[in-house]
Structure formats: structure tokens, C-alpha cells
PDB file of N, CA and C in Angstrom:
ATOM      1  N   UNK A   1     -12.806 -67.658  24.569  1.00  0.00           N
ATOM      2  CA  UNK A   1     -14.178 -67.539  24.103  1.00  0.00           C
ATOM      3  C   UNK A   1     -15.111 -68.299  25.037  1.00  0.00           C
ATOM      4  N   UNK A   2     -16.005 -68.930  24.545  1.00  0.00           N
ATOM      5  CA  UNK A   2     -17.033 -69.298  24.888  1.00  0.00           C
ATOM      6  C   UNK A   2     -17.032 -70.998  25.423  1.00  0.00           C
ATOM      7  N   UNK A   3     -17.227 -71.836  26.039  1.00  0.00           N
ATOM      8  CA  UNK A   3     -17.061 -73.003  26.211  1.00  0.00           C
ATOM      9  C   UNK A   3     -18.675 -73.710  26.193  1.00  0.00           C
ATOM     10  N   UNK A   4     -19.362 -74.463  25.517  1.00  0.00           N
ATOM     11  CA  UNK A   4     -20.860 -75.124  25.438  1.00  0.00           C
ATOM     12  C   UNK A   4     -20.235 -76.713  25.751  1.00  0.00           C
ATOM     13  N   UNK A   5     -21.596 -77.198  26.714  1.00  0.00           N
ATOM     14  CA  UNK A   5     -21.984 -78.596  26.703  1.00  0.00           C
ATOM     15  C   UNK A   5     -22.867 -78.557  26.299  1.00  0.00           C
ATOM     16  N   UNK A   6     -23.294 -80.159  25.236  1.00  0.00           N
ATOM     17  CA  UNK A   6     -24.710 -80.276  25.017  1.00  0.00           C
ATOM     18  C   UNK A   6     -24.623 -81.478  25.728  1.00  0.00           C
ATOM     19  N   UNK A   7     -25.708 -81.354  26.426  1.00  0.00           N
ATOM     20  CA  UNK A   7     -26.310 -83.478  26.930  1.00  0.00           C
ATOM     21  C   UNK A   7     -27.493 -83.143  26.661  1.00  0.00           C
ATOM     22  N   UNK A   8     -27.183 -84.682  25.418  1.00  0.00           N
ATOM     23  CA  UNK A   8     -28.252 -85.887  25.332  1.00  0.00           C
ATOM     24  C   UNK A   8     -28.296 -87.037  26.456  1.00  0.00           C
ATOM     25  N   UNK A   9     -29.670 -87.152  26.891  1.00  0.00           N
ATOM     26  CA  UNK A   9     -29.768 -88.019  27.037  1.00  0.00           C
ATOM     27  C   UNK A   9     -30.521 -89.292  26.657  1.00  0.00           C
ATOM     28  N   UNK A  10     -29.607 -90.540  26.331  1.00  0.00           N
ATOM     29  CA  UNK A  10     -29.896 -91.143  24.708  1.00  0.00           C
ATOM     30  C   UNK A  10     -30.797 -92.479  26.419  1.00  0.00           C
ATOM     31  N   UNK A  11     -31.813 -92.972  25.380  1.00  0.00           N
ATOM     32  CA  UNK A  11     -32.600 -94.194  25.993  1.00  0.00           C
ATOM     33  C   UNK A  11     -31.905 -95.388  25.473  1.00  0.00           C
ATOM     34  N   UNK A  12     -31.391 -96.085  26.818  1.00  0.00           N
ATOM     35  CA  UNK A  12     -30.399 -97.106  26.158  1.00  0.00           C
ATOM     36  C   UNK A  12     -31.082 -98.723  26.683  1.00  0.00           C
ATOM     37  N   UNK A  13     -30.323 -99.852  26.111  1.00  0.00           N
ATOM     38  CA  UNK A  13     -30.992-100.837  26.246  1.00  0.00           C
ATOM     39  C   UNK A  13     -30.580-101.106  27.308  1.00  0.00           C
ATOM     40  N   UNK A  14     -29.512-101.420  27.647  1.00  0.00           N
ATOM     41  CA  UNK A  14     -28.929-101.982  29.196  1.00  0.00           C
ATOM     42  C   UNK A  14     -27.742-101.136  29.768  1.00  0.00           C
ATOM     43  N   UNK A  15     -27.315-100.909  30.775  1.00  0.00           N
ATOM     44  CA  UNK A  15     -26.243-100.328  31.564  1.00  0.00           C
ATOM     45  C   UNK A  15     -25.920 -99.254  31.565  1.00  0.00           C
ATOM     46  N   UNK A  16     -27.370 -98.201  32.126  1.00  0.00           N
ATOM     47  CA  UNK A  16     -27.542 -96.962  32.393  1.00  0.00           C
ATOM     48  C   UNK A  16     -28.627 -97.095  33.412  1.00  0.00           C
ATOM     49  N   UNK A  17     -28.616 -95.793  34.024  1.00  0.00           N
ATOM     50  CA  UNK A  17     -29.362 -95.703  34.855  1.00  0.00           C
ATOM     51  C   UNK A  17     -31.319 -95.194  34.510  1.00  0.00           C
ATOM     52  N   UNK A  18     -31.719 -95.564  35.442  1.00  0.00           N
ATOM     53  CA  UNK A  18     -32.975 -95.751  34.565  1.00  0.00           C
ATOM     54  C   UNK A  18     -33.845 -93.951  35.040  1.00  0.00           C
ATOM     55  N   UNK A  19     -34.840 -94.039  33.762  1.00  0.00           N
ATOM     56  CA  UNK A  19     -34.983 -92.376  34.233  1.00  0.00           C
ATOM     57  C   UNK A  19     -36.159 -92.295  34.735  1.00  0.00           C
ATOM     58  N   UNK A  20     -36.964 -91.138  35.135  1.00  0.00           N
ATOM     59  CA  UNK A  20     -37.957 -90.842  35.854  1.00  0.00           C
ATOM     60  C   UNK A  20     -39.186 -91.791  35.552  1.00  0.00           C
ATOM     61  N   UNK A  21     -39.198 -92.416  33.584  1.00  0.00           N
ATOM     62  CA  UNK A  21     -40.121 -92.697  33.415  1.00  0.00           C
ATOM     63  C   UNK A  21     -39.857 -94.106  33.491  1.00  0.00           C
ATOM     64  N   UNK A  22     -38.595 -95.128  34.113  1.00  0.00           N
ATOM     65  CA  UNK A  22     -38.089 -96.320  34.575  1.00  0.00           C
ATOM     66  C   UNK A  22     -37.214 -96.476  33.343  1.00  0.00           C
ATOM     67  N   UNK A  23     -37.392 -95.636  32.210  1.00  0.00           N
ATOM     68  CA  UNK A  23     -36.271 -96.414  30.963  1.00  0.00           C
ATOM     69  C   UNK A  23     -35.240 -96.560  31.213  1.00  0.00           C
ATOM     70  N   UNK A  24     -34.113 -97.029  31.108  1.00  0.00           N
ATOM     71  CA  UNK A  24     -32.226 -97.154  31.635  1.00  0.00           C
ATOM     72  C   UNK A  24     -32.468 -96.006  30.199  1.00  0.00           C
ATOM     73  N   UNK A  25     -31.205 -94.894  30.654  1.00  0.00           N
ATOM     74  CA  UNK A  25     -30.602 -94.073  30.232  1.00  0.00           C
ATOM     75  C   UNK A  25     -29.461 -93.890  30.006  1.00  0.00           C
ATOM     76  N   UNK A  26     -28.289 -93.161  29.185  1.00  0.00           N
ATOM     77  CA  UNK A  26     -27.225 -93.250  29.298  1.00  0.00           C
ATOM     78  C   UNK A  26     -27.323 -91.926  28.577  1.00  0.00           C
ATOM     79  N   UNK A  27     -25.823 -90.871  28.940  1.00  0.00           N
ATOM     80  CA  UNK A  27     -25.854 -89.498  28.804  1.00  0.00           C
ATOM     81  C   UNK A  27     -24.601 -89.463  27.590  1.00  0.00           C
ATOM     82  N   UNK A  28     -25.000 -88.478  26.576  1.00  0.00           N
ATOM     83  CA  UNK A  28     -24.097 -88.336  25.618  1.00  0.00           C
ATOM     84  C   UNK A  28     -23.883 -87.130  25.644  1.00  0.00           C
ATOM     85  N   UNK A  29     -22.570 -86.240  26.005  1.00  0.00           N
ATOM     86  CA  UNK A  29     -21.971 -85.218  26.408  1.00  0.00           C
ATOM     87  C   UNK A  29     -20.412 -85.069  25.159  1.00  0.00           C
ATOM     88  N   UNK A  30     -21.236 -83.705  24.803  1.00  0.00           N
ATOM     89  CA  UNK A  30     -20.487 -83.117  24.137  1.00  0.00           C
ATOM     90  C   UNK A  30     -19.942 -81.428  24.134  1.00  0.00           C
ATOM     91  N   UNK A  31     -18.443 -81.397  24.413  1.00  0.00           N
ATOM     92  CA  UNK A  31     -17.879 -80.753  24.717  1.00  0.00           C
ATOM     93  C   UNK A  31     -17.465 -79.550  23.627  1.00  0.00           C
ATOM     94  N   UNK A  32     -17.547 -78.264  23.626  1.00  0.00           N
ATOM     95  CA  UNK A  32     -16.953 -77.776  22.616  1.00  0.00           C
ATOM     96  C   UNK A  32     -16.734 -76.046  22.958  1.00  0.00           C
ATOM     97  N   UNK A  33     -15.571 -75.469  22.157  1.00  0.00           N
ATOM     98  CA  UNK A  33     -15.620 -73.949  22.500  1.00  0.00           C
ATOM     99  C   UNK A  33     -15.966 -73.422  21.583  1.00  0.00           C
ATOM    100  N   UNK A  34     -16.791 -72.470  21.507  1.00  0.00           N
ATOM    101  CA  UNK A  34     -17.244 -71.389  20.557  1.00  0.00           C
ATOM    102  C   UNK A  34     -15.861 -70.372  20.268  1.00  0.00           C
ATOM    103  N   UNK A  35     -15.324 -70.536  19.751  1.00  0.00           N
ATOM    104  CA  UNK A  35     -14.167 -70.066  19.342  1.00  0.00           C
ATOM    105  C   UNK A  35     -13.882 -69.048  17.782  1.00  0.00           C
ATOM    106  N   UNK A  36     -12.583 -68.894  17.934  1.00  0.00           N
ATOM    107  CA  UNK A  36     -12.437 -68.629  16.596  1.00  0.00           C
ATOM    108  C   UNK A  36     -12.075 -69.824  15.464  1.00  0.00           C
ATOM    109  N   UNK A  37     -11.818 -70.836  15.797  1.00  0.00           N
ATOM    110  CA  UNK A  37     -11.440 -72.176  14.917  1.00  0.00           C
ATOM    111  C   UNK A  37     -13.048 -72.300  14.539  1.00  0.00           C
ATOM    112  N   UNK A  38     -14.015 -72.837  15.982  1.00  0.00           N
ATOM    113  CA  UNK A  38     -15.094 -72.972  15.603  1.00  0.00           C
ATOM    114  C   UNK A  38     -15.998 -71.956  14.193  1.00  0.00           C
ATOM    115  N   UNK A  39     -16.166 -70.464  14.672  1.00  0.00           N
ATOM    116  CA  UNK A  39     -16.269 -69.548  14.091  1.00  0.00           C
ATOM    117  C   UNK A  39     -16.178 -69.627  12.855  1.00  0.00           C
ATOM    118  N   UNK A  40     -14.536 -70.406  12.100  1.00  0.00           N
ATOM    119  CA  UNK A  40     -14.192 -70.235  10.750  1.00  0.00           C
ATOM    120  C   UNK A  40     -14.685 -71.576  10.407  1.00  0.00           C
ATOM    121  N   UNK A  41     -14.975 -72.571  10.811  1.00  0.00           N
ATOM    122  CA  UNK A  41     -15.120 -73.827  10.990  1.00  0.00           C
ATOM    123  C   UNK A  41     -16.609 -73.623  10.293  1.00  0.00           C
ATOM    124  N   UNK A  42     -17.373 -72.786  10.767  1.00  0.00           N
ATOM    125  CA  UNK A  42     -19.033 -73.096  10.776  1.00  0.00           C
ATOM    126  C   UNK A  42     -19.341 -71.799   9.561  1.00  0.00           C
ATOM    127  N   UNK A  43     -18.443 -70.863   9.773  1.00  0.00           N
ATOM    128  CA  UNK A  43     -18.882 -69.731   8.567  1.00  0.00           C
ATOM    129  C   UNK A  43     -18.220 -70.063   7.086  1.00  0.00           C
ATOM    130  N   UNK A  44     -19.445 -70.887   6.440  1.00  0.00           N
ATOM    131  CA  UNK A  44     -19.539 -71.817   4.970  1.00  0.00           C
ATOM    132  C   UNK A  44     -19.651 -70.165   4.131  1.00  0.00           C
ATOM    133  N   UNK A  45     -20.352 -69.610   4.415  1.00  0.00           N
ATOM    134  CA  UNK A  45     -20.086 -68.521   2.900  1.00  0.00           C
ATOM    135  C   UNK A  45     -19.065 -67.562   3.462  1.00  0.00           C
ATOM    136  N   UNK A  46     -18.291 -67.497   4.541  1.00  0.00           N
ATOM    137  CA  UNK A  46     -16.954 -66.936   4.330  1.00  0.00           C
ATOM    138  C   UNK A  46     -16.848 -64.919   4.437  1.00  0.00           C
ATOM    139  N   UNK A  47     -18.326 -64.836   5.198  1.00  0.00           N
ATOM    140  CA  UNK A  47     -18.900 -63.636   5.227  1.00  0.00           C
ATOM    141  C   UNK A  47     -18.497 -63.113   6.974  1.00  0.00           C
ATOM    142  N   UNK A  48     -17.577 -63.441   7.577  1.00  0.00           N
ATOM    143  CA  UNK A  48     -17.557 -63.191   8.877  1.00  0.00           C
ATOM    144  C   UNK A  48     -18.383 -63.300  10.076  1.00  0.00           C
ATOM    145  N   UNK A  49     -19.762 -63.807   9.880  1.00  0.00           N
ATOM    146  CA  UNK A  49     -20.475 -64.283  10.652  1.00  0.00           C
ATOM    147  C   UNK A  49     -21.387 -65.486  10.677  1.00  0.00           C
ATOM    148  N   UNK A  50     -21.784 -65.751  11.458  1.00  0.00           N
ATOM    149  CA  UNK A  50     -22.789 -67.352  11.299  1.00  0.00           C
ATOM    150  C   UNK A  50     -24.337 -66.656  11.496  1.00  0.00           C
ATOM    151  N   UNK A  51     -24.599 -67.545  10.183  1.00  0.00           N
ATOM    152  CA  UNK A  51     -26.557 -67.357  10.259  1.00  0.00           C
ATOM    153  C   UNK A  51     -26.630 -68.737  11.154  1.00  0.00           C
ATOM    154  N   UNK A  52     -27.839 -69.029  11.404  1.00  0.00           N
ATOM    155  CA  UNK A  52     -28.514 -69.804  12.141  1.00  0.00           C
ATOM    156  C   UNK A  52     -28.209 -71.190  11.910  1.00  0.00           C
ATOM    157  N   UNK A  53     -28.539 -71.412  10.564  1.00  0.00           N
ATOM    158  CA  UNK A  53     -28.192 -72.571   9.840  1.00  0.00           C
ATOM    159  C   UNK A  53     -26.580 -73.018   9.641  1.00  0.00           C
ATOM    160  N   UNK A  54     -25.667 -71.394   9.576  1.00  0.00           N
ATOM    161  CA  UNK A  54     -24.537 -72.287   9.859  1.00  0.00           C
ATOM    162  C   UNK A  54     -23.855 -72.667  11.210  1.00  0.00           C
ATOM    163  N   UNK A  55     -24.544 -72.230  11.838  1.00  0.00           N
ATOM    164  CA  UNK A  55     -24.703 -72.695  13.354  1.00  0.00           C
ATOM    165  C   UNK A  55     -24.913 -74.156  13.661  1.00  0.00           C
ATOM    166  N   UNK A  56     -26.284 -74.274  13.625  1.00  0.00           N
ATOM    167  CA  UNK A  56     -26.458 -75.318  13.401  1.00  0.00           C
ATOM    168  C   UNK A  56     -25.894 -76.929  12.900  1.00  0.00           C
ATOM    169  N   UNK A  57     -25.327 -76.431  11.023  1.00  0.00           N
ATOM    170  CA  UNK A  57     -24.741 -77.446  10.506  1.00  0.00           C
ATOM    171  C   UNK A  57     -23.277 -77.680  11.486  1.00  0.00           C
ATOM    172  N   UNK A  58     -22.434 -76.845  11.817  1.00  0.00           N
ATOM    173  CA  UNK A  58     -21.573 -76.959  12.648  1.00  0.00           C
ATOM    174  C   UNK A  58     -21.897 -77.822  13.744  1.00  0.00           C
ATOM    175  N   UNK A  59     -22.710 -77.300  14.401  1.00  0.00           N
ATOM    176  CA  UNK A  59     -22.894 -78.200  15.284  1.00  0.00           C
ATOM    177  C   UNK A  59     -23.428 -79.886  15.060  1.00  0.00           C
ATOM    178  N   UNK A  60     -24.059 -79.953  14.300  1.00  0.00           N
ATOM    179  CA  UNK A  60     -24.564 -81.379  13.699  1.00  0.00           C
ATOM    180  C   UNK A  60     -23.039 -81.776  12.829  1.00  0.00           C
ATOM    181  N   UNK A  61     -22.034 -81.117  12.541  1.00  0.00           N
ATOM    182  CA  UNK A  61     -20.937 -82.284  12.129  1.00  0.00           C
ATOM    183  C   UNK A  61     -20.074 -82.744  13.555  1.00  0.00           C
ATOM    184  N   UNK A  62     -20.069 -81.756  14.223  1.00  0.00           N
ATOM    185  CA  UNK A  62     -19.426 -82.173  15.504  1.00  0.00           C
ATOM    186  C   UNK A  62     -20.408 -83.219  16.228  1.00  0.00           C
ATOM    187  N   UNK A  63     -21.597 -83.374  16.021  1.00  0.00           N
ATOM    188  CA  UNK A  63     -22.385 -84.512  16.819  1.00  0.00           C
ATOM    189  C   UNK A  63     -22.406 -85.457  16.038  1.00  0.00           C
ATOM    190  N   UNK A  64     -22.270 -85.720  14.577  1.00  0.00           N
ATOM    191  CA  UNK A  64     -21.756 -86.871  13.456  1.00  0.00           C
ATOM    192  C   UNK A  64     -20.419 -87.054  14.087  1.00  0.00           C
ATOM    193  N   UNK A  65     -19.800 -86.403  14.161  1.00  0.00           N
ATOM    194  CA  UNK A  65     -18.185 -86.655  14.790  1.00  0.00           C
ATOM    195  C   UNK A  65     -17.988 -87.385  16.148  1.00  0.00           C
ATOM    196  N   UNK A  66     -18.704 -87.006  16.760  1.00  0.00           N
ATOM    197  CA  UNK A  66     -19.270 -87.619  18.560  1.00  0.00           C
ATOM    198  C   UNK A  66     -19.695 -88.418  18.240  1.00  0.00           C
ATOM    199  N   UNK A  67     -20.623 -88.645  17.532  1.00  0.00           N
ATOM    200  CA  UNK A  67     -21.423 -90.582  17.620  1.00  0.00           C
ATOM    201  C   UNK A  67     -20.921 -91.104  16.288  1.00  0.00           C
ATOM    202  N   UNK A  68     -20.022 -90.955  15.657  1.00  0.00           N
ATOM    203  CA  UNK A  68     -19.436 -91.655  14.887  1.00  0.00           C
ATOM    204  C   UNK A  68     -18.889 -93.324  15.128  1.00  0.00           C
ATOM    205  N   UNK A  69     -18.444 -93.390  16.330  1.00  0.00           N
ATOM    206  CA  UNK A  69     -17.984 -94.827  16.808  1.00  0.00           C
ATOM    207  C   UNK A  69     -18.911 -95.569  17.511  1.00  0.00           C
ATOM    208  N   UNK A  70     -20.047 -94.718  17.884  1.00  0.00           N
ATOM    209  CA  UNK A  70     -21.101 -95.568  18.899  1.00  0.00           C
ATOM    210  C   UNK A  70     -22.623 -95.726  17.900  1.00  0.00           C
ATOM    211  N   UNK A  71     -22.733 -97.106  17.459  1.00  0.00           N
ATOM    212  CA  UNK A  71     -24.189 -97.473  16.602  1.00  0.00           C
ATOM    213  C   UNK A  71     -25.217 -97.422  17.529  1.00  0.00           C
ATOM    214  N   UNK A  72     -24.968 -97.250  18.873  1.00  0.00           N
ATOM    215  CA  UNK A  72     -26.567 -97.364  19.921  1.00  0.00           C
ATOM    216  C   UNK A  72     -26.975 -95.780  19.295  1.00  0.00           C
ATOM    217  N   UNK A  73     -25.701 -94.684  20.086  1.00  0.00           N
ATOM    218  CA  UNK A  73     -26.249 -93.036  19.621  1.00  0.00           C
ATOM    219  C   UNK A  73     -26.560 -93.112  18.551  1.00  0.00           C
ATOM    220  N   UNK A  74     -25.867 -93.352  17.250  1.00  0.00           N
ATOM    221  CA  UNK A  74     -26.833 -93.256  15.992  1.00  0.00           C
ATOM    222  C   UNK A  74     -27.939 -93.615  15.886  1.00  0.00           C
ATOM    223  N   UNK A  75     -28.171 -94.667  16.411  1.00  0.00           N
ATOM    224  CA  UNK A  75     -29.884 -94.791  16.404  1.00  0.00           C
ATOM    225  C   UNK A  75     -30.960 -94.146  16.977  1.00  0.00           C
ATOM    226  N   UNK A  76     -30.246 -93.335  18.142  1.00  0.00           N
ATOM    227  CA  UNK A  76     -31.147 -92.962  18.968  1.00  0.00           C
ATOM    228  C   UNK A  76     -31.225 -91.616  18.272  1.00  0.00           C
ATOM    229  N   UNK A  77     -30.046 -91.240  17.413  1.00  0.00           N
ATOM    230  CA  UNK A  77     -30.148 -90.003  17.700  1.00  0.00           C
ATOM    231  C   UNK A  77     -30.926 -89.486  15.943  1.00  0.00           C
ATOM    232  N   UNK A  78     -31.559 -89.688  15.627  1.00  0.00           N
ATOM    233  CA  UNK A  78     -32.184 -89.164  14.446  1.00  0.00           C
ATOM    234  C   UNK A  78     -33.083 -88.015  13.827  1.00  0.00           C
ATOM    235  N   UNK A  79     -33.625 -88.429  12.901  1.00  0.00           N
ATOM    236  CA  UNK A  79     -34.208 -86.828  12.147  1.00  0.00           C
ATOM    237  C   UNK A  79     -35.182 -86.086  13.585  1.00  0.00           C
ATOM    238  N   UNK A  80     -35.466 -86.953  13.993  1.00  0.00           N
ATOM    239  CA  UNK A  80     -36.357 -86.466  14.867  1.00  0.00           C
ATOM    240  C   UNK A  80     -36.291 -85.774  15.838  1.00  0.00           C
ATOM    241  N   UNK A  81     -34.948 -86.373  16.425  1.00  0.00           N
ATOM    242  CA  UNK A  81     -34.100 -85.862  17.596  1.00  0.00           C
ATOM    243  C   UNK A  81     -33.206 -84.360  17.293  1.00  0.00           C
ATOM    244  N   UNK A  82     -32.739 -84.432  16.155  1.00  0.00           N
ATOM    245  CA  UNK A  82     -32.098 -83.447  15.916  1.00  0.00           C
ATOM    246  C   UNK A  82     -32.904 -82.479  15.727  1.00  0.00           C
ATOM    247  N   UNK A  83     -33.856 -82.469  14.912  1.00  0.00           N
ATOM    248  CA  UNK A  83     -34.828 -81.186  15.158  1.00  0.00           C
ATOM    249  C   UNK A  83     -35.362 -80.706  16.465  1.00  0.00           C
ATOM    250  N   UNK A  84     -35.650 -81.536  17.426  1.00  0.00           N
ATOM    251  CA  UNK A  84     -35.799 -80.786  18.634  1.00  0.00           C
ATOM    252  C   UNK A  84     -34.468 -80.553  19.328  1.00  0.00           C
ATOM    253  N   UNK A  85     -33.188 -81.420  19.363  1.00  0.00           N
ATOM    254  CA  UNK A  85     -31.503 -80.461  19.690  1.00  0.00           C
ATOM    255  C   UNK A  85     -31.853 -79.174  19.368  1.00  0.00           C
ATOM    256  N   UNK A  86     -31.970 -79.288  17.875  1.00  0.00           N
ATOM    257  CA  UNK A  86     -31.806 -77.885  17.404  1.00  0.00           C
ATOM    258  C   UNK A  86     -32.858 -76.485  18.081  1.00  0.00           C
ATOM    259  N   UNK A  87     -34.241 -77.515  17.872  1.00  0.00           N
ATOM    260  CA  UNK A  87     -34.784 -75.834  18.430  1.00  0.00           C
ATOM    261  C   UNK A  87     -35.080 -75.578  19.766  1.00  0.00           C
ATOM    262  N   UNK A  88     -34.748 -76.624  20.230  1.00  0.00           N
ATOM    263  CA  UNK A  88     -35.051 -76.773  22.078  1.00  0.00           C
ATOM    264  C   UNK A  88     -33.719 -76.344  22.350  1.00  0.00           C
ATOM    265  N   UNK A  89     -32.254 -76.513  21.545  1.00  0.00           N
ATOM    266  CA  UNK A  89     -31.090 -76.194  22.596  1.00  0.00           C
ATOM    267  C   UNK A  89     -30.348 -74.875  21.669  1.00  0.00           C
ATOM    268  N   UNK A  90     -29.998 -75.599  20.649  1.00  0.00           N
ATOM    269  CA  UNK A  90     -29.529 -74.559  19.311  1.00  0.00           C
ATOM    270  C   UNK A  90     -29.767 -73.652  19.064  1.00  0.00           C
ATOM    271  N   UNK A  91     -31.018 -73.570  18.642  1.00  0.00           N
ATOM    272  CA  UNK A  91     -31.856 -72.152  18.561  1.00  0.00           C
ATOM    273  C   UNK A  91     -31.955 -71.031  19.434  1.00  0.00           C
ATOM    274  N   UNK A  92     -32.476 -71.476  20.968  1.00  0.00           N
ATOM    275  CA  UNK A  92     -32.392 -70.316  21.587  1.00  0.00           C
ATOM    276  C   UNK A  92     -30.576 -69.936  21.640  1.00  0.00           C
ATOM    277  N   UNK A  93     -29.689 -71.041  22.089  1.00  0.00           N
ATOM    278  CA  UNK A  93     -28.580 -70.762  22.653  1.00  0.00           C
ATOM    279  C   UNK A  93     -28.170 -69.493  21.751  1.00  0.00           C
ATOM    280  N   UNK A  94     -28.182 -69.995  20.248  1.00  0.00           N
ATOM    281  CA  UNK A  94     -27.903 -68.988  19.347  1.00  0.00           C
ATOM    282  C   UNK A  94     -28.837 -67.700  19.551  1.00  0.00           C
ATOM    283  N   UNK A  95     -30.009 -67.400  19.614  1.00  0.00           N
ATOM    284  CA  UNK A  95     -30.631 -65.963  20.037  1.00  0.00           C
ATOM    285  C   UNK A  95     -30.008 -65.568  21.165  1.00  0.00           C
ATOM    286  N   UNK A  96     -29.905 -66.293  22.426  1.00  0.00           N
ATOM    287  CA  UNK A  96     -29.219 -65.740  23.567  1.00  0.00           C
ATOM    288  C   UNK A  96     -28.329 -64.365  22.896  1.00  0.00           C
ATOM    289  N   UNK A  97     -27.139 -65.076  22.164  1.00  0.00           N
ATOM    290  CA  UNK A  97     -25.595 -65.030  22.020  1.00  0.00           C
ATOM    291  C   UNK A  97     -26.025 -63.903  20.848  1.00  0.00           C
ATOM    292  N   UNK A  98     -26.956 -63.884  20.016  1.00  0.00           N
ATOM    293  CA  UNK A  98     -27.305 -62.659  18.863  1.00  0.00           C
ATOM    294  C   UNK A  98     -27.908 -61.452  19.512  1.00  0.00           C
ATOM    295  N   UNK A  99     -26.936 -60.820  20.121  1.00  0.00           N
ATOM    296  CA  UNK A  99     -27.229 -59.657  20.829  1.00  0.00           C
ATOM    297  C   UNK A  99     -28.091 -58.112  20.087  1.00  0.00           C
ATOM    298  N   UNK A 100     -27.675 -58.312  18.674  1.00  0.00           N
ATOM    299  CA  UNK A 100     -28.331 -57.080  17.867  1.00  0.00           C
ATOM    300  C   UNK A 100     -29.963 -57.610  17.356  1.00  0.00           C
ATOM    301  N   UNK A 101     -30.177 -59.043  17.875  1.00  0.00           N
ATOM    302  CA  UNK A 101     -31.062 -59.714  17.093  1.00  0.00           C
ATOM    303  C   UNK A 101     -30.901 -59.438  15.407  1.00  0.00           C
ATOM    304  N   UNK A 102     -29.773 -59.514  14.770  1.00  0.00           N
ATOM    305  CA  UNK A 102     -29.633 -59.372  13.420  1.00  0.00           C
ATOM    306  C   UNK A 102     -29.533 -60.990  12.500  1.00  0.00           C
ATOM    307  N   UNK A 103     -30.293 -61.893  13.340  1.00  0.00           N
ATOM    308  CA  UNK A 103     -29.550 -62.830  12.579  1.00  0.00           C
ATOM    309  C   UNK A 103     -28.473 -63.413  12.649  1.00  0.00           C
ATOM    310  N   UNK A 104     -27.657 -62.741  12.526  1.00  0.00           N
ATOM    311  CA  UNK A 104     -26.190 -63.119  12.677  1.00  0.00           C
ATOM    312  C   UNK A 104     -25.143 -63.311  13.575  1.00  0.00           C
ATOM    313  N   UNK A 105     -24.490 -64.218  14.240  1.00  0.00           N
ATOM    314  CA  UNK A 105     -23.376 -64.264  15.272  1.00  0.00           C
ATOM    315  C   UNK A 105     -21.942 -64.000  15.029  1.00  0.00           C
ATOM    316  N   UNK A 106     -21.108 -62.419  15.038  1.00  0.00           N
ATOM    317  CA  UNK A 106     -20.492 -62.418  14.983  1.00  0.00           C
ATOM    318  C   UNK A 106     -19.267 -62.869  15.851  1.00  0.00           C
ATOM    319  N   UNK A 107     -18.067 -62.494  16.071  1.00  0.00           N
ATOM    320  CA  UNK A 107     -17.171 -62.952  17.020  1.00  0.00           C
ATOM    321  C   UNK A 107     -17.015 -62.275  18.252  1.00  0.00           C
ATOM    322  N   UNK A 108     -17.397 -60.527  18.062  1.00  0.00           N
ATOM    323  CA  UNK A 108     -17.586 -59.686  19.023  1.00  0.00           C
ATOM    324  C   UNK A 108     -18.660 -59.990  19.966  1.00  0.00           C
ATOM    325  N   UNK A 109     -20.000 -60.791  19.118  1.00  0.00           N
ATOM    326  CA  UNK A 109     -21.278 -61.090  20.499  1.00  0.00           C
ATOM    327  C   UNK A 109     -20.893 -62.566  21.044  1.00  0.00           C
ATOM    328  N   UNK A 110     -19.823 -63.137  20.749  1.00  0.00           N
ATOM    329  CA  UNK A 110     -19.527 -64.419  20.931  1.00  0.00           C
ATOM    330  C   UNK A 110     -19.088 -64.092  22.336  1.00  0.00           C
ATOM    331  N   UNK A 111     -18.132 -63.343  22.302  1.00  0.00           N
ATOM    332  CA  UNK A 111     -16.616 -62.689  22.986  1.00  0.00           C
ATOM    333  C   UNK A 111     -17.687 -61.913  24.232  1.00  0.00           C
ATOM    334  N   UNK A 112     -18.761 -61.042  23.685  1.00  0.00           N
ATOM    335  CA  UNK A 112     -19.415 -60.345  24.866  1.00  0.00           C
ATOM    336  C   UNK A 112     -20.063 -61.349  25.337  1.00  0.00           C
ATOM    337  N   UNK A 113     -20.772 -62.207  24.699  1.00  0.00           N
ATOM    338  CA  UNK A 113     -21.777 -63.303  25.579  1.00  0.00           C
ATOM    339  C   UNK A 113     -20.826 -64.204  26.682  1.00  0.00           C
ATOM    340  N   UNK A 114     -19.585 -64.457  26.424  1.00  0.00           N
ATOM    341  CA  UNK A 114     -19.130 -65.104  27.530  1.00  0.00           C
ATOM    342  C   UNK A 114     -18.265 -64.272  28.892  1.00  0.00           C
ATOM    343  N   UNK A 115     -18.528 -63.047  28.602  1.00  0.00           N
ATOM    344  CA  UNK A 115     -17.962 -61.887  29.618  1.00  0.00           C
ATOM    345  C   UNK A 115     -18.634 -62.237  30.930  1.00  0.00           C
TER     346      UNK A 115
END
């Protein structure tokens, strides 16, 4: 299937490199395949495809899962942040990949989007 990175890049206090605007930075990279595990993983009503939202929530337990051990990312990474993940990276990625524009991501536009 499909293989996605997301990077954040989280504003850190010390021992990162500093960014355009002089802040030290440090990059939070998360790895994942759009799969069929994923697929069954994220489709909550069990209807064979993912709406937007279960897109989404999928992806926000796997980034609870990623910054689970690190209290700097949790902080950085909040209500605020996640709403722009979502519609700055999430959102389109998911229209990309919704080839009928129906809403919905089945496994077949998953499978064609990474051809």
C-alpha cells in the first residue's frame, strides 16, 4: 500500500537547530503505512471505508501514540496544532487519495493512489 510521513516541526527549548525565525527546533517524524491493518484500524463504523473524520481520528491516535513518552511534544503539540495537522496536511492528503470525490477512502483508491 501506501507509505505517509508526517513532520512536525515542534519549537523546542534547547538542542535543536534553530529555524528561519532563530527559534531552536526539533523535528517529530512519524512513520506509517496506509494499509489494510491501518484501513481496519481507522474504519470505527465497520462500513468498508474511511470518512474524513475517521481518517483523521486514526491518525491523531497514532500521534497520541508517538508523543506518548515525550512531555516537550505534548505540549507543543495541542488543540491548536492539531487543527492545522489536520487541515494543512490531513485533509488535503485525504482529498488527494478520494479519487471519486465521494467522501470516502476506500482500499481500491488507497491501492490506486500509491501506483
Amino acid at each position: 500500500m501506501l507509505g505517509a510521513s508526517l513532520l512536525i516541526l515542534l519549537q523546542a527549548a534547547s538542542g535543536a537547530a534553530p529555524s528561519a525565525s532563530g527559534s531552536p527546533q526539533r523535528e517529530l517524524k512519524m512513520d506509517m503505512q496506509l494499509d489494510a491493518a491501518f484501513l481496519a484500524s481507522a474504519d470505527a463504523n465497520r462500513d468498508g471505508a474511511l470518512s474524513l473524520s475517521e481518517f483523521q481520528a486514526e491518525l491523531d491516535r497514532r500521534l497520541d501514540a508517538k508523543i506518548a513518552g515525550d512531555p516537550a511534544a505534548q505540549k507543543k503539540i495541542g488543540a491548536e496544532q492539531r487543527v492545522a495537522i489536520r487541515e494543512r496536511m490531513m485533509a488535503p492528503g485525504f482529498r488527494g487519495m478520494d479519487k471519486n470525490s465521494d467522501g470516502l477512502l476506500t482500499k481500491d483508491e488507497v491501492k490506486s493512489f500509491a501506483q
